[in-house]
Protein backbone atom coordinates (compact mmCIF):
# COMPACT_ATOMS: atom_id res chain seq x y z
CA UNK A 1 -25.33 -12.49 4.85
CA UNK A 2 -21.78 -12.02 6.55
CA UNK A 3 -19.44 -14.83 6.60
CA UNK A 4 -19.00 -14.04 10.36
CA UNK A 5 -22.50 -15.42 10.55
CA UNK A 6 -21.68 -18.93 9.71
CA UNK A 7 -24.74 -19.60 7.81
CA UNK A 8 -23.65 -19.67 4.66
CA UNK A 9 -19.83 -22.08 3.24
CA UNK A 10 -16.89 -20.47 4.16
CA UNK A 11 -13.64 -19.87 2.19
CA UNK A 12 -12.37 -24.03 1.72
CA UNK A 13 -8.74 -22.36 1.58
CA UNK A 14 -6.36 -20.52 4.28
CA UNK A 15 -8.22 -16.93 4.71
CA UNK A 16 -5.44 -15.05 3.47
CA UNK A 17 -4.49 -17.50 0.54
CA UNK A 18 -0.94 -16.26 1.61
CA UNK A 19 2.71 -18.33 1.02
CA UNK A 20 4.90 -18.62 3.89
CA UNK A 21 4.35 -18.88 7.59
CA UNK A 22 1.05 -17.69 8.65
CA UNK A 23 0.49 -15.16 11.16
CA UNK A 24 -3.62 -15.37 11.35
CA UNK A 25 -6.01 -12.55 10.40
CA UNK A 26 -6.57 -11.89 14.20
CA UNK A 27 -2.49 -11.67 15.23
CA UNK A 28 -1.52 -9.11 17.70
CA UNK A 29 0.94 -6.77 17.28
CA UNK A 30 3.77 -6.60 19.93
CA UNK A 31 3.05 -6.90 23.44
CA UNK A 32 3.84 -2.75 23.85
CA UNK A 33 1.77 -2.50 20.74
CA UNK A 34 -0.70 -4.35 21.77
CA UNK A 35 -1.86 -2.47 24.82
CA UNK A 36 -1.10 0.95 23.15
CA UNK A 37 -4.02 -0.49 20.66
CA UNK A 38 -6.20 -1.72 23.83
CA UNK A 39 -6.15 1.86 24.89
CA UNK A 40 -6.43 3.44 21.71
CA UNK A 41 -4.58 4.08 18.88
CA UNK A 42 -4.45 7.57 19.13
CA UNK A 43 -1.81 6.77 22.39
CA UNK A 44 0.19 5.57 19.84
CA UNK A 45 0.56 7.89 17.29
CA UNK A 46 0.86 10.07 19.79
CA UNK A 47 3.54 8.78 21.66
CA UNK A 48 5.31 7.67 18.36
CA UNK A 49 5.36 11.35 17.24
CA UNK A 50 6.79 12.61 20.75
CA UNK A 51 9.36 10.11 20.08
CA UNK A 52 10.40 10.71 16.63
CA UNK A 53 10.80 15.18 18.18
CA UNK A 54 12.35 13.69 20.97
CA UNK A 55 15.47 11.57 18.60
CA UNK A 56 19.06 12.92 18.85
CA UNK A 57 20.16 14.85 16.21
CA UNK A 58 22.55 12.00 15.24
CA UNK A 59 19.76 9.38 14.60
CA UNK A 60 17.68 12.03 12.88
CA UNK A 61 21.22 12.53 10.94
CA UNK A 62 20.73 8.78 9.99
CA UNK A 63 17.36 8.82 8.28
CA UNK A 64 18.83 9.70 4.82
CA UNK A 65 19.34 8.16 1.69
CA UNK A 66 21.72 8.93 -0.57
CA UNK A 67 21.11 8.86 -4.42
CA UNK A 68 23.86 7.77 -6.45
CA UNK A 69 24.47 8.88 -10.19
CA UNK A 70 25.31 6.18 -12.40
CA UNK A 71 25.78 6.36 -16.46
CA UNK A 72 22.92 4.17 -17.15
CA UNK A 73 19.54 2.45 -15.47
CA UNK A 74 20.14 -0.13 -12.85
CA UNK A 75 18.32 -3.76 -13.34
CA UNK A 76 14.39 -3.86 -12.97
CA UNK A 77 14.07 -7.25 -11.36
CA UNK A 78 15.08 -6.81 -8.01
CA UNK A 79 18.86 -8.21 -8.61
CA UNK A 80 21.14 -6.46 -6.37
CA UNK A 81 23.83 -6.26 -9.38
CA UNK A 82 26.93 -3.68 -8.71
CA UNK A 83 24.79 -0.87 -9.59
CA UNK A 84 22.23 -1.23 -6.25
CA UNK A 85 25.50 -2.72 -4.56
CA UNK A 86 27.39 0.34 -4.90
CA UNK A 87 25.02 2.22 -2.93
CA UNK A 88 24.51 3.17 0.63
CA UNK A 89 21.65 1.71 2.28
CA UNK A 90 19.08 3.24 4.15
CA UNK A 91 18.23 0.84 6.75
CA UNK A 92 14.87 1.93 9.23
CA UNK A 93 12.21 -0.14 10.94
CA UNK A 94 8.56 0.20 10.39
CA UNK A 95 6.50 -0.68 13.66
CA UNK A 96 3.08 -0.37 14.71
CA UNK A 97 1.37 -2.52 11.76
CA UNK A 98 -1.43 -5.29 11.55
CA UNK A 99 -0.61 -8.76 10.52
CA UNK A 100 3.15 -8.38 10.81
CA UNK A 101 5.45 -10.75 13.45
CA UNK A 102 5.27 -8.13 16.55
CA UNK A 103 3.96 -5.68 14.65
CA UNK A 104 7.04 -4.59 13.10
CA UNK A 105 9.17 -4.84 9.65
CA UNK A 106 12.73 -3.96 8.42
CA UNK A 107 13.52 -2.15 5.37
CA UNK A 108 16.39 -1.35 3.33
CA UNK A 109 15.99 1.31 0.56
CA UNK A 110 18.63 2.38 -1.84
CA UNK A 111 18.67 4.91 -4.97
CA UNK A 112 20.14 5.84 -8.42
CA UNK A 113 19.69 8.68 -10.72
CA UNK A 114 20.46 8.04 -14.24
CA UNK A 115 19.78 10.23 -17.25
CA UNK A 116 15.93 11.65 -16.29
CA UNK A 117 14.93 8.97 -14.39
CA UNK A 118 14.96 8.48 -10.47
CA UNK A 119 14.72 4.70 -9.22
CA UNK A 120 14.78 2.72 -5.90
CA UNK A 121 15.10 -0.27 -4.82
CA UNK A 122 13.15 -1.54 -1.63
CA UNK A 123 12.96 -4.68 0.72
CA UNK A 124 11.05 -5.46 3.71
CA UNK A 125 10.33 -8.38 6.18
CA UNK A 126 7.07 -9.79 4.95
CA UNK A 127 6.04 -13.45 6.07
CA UNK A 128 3.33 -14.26 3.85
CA UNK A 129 2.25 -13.00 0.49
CA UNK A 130 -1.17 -11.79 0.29
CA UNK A 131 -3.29 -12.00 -3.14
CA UNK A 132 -6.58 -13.28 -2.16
CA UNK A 133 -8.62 -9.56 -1.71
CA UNK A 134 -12.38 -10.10 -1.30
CA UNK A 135 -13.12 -12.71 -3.61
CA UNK A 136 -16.36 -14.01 -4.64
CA UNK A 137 -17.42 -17.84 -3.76
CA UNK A 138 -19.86 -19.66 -5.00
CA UNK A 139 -22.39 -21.20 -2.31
CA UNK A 140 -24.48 -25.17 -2.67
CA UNK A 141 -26.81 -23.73 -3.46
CA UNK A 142 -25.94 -21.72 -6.57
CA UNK A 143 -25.48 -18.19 -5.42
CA UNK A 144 -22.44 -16.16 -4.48
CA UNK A 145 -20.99 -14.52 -1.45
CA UNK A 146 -18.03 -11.73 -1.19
CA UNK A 147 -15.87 -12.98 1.42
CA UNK A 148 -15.32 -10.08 4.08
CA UNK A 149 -13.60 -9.85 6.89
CA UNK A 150 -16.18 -10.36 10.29
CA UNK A 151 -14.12 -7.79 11.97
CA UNK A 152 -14.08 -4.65 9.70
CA UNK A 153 -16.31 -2.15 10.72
CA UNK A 154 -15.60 -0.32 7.63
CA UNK A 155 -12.75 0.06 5.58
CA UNK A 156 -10.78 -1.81 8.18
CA UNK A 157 -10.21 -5.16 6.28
CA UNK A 158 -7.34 -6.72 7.58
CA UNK A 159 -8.35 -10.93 6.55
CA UNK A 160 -8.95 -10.73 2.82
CA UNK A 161 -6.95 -7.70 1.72
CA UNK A 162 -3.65 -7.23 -0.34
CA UNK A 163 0.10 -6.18 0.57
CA UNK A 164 1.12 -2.47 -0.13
CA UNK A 165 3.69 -0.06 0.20
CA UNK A 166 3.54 3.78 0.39
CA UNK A 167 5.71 7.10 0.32
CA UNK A 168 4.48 10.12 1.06
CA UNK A 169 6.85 13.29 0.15
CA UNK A 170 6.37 16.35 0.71
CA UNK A 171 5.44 19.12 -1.69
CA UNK A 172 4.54 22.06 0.35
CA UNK A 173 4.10 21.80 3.59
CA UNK A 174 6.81 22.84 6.73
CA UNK A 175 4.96 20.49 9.28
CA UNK A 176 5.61 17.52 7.07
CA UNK A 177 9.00 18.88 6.64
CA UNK A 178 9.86 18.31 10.19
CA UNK A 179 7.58 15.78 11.63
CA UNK A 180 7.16 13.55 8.25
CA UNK A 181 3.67 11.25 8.17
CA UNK A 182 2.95 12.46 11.56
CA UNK A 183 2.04 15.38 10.11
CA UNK A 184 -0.62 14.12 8.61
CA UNK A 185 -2.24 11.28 10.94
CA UNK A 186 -5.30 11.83 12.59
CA UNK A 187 -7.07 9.31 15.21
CA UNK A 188 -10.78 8.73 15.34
CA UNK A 189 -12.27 11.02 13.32
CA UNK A 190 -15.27 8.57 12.49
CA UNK A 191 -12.60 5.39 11.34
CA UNK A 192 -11.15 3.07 12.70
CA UNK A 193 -7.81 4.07 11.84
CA UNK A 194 -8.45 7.75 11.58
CA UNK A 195 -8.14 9.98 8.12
CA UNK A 196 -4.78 11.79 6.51
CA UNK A 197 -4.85 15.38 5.88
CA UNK A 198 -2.18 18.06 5.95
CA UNK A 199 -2.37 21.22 8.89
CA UNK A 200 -2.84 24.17 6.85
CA UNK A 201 -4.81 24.82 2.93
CA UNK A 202 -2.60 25.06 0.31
CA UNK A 203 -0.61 22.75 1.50
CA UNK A 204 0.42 18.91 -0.63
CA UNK A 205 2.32 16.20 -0.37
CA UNK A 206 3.27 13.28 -3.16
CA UNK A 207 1.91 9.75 -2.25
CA UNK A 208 3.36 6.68 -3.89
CA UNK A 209 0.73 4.01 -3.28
CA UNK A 210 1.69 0.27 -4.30
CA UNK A 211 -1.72 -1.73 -4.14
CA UNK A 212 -0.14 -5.53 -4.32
CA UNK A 213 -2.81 -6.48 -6.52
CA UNK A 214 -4.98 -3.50 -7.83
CA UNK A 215 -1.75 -1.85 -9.25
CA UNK A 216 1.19 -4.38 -8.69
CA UNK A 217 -0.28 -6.58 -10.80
CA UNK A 218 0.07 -4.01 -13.97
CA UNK A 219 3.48 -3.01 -13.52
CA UNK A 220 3.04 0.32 -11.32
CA UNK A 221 2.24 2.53 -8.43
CA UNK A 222 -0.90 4.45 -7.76
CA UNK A 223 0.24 8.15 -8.33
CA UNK A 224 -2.19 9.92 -5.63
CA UNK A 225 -1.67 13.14 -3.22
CA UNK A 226 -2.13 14.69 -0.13
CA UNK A 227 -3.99 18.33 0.77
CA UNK A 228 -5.45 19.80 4.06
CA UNK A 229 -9.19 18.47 3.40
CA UNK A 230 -10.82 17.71 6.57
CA UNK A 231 -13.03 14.66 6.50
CA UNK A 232 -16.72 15.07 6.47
CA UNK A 233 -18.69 11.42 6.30
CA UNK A 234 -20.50 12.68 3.27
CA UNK A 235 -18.97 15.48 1.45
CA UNK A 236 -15.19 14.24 2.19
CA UNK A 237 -14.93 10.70 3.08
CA UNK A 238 -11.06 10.41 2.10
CA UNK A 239 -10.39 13.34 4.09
CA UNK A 240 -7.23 14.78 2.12
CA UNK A 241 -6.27 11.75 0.19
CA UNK A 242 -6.93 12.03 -3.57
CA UNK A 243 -5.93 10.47 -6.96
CA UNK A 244 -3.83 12.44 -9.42
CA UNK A 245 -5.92 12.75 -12.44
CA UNK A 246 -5.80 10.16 -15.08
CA UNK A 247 -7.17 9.98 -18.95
CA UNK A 248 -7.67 5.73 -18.62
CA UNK A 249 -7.05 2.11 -16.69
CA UNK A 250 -7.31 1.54 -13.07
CA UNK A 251 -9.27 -0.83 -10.86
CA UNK A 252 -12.88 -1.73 -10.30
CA UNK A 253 -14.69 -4.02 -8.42
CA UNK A 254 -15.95 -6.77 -10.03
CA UNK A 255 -19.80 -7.14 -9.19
CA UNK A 256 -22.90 -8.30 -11.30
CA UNK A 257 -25.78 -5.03 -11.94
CA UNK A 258 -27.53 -6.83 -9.32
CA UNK A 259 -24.35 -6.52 -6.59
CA UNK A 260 -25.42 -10.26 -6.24
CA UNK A 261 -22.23 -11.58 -7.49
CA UNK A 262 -19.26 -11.47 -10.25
CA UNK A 263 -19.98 -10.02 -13.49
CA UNK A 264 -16.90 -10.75 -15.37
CA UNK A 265 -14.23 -13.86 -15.09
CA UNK A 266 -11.36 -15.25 -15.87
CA UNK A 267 -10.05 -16.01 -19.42
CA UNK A 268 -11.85 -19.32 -20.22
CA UNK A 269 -14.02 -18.68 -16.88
CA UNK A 270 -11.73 -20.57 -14.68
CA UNK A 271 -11.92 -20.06 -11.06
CA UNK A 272 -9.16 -18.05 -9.11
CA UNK A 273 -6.16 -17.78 -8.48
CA UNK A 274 -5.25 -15.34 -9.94
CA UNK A 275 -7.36 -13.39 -7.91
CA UNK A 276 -7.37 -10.57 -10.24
CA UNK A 277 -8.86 -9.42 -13.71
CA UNK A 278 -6.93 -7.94 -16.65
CA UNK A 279 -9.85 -5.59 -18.15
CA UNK A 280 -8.03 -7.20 -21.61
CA UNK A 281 -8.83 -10.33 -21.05
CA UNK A 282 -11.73 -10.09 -18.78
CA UNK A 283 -15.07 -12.83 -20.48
CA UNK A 284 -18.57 -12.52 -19.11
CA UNK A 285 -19.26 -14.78 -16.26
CA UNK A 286 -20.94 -18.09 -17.04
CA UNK A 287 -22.05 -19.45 -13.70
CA UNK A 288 -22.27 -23.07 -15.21
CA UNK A 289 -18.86 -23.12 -14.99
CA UNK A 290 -18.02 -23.03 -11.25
CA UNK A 291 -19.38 -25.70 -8.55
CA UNK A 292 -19.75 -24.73 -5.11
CA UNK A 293 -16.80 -23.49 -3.67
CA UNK A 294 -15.14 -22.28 -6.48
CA UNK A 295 -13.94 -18.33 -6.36
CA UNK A 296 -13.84 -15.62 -8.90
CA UNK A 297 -11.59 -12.97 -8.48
CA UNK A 298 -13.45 -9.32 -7.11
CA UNK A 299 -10.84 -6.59 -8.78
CA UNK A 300 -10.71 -5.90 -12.63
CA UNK A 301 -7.49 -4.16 -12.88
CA UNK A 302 -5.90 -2.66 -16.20
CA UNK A 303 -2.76 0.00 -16.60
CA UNK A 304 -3.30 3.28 -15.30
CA UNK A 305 -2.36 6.43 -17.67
CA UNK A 306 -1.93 9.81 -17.31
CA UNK A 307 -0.52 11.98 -14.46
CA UNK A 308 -2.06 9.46 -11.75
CA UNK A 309 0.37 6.47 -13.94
CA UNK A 310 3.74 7.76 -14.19
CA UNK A 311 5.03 5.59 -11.61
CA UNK A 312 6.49 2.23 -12.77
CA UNK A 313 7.17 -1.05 -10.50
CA UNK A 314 8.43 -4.69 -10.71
CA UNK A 315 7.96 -6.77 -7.20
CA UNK A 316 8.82 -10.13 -6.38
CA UNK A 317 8.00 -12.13 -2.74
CA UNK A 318 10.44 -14.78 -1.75
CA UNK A 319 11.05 -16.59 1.56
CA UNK A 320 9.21 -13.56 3.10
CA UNK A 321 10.89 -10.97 1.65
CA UNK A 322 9.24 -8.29 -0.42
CA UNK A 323 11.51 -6.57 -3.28
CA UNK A 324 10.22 -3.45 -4.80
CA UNK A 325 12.11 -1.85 -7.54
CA UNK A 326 10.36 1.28 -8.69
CA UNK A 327 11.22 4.76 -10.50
CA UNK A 328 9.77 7.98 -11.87
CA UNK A 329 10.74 10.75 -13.62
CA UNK A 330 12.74 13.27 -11.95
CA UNK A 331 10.70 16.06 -13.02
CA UNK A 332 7.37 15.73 -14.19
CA UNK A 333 5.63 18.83 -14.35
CA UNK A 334 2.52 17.74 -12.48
CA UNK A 335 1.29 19.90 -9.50
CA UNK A 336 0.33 16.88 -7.83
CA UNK A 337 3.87 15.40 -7.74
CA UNK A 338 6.93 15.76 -5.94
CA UNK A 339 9.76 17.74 -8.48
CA UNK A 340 13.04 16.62 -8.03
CA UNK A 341 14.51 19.32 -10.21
CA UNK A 342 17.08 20.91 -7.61
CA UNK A 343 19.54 18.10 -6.97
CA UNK A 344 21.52 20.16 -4.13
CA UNK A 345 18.17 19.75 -2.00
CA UNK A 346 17.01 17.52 0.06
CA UNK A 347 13.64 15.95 -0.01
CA UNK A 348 11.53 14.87 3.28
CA UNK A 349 9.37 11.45 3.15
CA UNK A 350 7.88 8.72 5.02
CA UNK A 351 7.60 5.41 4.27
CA UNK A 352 4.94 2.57 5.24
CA UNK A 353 4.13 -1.20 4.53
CA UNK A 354 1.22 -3.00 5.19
CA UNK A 355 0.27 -6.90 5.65
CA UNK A 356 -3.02 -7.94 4.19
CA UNK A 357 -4.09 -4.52 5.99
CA UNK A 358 -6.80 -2.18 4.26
CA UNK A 359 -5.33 1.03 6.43
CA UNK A 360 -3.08 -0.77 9.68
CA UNK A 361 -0.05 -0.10 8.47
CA UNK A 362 3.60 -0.49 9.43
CA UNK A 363 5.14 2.85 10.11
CA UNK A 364 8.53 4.07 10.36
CA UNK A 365 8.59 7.20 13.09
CA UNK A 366 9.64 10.47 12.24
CA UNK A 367 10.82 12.04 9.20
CA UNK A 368 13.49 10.88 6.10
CA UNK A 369 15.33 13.00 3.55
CA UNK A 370 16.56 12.06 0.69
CA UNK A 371 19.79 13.61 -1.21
CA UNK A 372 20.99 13.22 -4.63
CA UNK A 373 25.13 12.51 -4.75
């Protein structure tokens, strides 16, 4: 049964099991926002992509970050030492996002080359750190419930979710060149929040995709990619968004044969937090263990490798900030990814952040480049 039915215990905790202020699965974005959403998001998008071909050349002149050279790799754990000080900072605001105060969410990048490597070094307004993604709880009278949200109507979960990040670049494709993300967003199309594909076959573009606790958790970013596959419900239901290939790890729900409830647990079968599994250390559930109310953690999680884990990442939360420190290889020899093997170029993306939102994210309008010093 549906936790919006009432029937059955509800979560004893905050919904979002989230430090900091809390904004409320049900908060509005700003009041412009708001009734852009009332009416549909596809006025949005479409007005924010009029508005990004409709910026000055001089603000479009201000979407770049510069990547400095430096003799060896800057610190991992988010420490602004005079490596990441000695930067310039790329300062843009993502807006039009679920969860976040008004909607909205500031972010400063920077970026260093050193040796082979390519690393960056991001921080955003978030309020509230979110960990708690569908957990199971266990009911009086001995059985278990996945907490959902009441108000997804499919993979629109925006109560018991997880904090993310994501980059797109582009690989291939001249409409992403100029318009960056919008490019790629669709409204309606059978979701809530519409699908991502690219105009034209043939075409890709790089995504960098950090899952707060499917792939934050193990030290990295999701490695995935972008092509021009339209969604079809059945044959297609990710439209163009696809994994790079990988030879082990990943995530996977955690759910008995049954789907009745958690088949693995905590070391020592302790209830949650954490709310996620390390495939390691993962024991088999023994439901003598929790009394009613207790949770076990829904997402088995373990490092990915291969082409789809090449991406490494250290975060931190702290008095609603979010740092992200992340690199990659400057040339990796994957089709799937982004090359960054011409450093007189310069390299469109897009950025995003999301708050405890499965797909509502935070969006910063128009298109970035990146240049190498």
């Amino acid at each position: 049964m549906d936790v919006a039915h009432g029937a059955r215990q509800q979560a004893p905790r905050d919904a979002r099991s989230r430090r900091g202020k809390d904004q409320g699965g049900a908060h509005e974005i700003a009041v412009d926002e708001s009734r852009l959403e009332a009416r549909g998001l596809g006025v949005l998008v479409a007005g924010m992509a009029l508005g990004a071909l409709a910026w000055p050349i001089e603000a479009q002149q201000k979407n770049v970050l510069v990547s400095k050279k430096v003799a060896a790799a800057p610190p991992l754990d988010g420490t602004l030492d005079d490596a990441w000080k000695g930067t310039a900072v790329l300062s843009v605001k993502a807006v039009g996002g679920r969860n976040f105060p008004s909607g909205s969410s500031e972010i400063a990048l920077r970026s260093v080359y050193a040796g082979d490597t390519l690393y960056f070094h991001m921080q955003y307004k978030d309020p509230t750190e979110s960990v708690r993604r569908g957990p199971w709880i266990k009911q009086a009278d001995g059985s278990w419930l996945k907490l959902k949200d009441p108000a997804d109507k499919g993979g629109d979960n925006n109560l018991y979710y997880e904090d993310k990040m994501a980059m797109i670049w582009n690989i291939s494709s001249p409409a992403f060149e100029a318009k960056g993300c919008m490019a790629a967003c669709h409204t309606g199309e059978g979701k809530p929040y519409g699908n991502k594909y690219l105009p034209n076959p043939g075409e890709r573009a790089d995504i960098w995709h950090w899952k707060g606790v499917r792939t934050g958790t193990i030290g990295q970013i999701d490695d995935q990619y972008l092509d021009a596959t339209r969604y079809d419900k059945d044959k297609a239901p990710e439209a163009g968004r696809k994994s790079d290939p990988k030879t082990g790890g990943g995530y996977v729900d955690n759910v008995s044969d049954d789907k009745k409830g958690p088949k693995f647990a905590l070391k020592g079968n302790k209830p949650a937090p954490p709310y996620w599994i390390t495939d390691a250390e993962k024991e088999a559930l023994d439901d003598s263990k929790y009394k009613a109310g207790d949770e076990v953690p829904g997402i088995i999680v373990a490092p990915l490798t291969g082409d789809r884990g090449d991406i490494g990442a250290k975060v931190s939360w702290k008095d609603g900030t979010r740092t992200v420190v992340f690199w990659r290889k400057l040339v990796t020899g994957s089709e799937y990814d982004v090359q960054f093997s011409d450093l007189k170029k310069e390299y469109a993306f897009g950025v995003a952040v999301f708050d405890n939102a499965q797909v509502r994210h935070a969006f910063v309008p128009g298109v970035l480049k990146l240049l190498f010093e």
